[in-house]
Protein backbone atom coordinates (compact mmCIF):
# COMPACT_ATOMS: atom_id res chain seq x y z
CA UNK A 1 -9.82 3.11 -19.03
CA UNK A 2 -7.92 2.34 -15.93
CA UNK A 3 -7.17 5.81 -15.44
CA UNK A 4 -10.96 6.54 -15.11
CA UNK A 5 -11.53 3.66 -12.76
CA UNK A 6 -8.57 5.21 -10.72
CA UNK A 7 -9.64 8.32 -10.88
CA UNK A 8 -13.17 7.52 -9.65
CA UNK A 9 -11.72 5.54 -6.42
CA UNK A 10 -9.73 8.93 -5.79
CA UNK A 11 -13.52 10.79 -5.97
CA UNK A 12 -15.24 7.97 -3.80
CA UNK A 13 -12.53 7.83 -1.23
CA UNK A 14 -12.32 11.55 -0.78
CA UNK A 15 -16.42 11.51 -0.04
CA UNK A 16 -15.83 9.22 2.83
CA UNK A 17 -13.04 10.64 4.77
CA UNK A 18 -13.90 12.49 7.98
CA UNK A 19 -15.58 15.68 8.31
CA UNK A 20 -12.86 17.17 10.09
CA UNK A 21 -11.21 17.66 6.08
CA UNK A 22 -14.10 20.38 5.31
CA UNK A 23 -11.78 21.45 1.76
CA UNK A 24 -12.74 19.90 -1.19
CA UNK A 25 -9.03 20.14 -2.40
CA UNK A 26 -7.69 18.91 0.59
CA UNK A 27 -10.09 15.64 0.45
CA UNK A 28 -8.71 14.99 -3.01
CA UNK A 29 -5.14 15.26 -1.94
CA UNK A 30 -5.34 13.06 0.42
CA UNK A 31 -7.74 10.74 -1.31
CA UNK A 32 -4.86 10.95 -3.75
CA UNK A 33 -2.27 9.88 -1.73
CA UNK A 34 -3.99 7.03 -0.21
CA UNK A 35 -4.88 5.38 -3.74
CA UNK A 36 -1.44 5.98 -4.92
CA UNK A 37 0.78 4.94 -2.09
CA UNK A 38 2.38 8.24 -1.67
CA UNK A 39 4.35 10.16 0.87
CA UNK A 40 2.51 13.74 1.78
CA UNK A 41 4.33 16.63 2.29
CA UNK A 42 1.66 19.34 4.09
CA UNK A 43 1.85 21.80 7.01
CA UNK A 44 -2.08 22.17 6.93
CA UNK A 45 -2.50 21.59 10.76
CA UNK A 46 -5.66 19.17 9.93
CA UNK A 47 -3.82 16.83 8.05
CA UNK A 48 -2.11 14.76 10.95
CA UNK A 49 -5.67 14.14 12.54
CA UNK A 50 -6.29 11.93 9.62
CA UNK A 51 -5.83 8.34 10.71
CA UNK A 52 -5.28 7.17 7.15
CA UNK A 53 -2.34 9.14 6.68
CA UNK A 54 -0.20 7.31 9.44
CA UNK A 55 3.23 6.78 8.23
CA UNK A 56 2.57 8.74 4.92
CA UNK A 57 2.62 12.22 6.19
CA UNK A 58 6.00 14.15 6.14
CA UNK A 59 5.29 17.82 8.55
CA UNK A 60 7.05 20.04 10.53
């Protein structure tokens, strides 16, 4: 059960992040990330705009 309730924070988050994330897929990742506590490895350019992903995203 708590992987359902986990898994439904990842869905929520990734509805609310900005509009500037226009990928489904990408939303999730980084929805993903956020919920888990993860690092992010990514060289999709739109990635560092997100504010939520300060000190989380490894790039070029």
């Amino acid at each position: 059960m708590s992987w359902l309730v986990r898994h439904g924070r990842i869905a929520s988050l990734a509805l609310t992040l900005p509009e500037h994330h226009k990928d489904l897929q990408d939303r999730l990742i980084i929805a993903t990330a956020i919920i888990y506590y993860a690092r992010l490895l990514s060289f999709d350019a739109a990635f560092p705009a997100d504010q939520e992903l300060n000190g989380r995203l490894i790039n070029r």
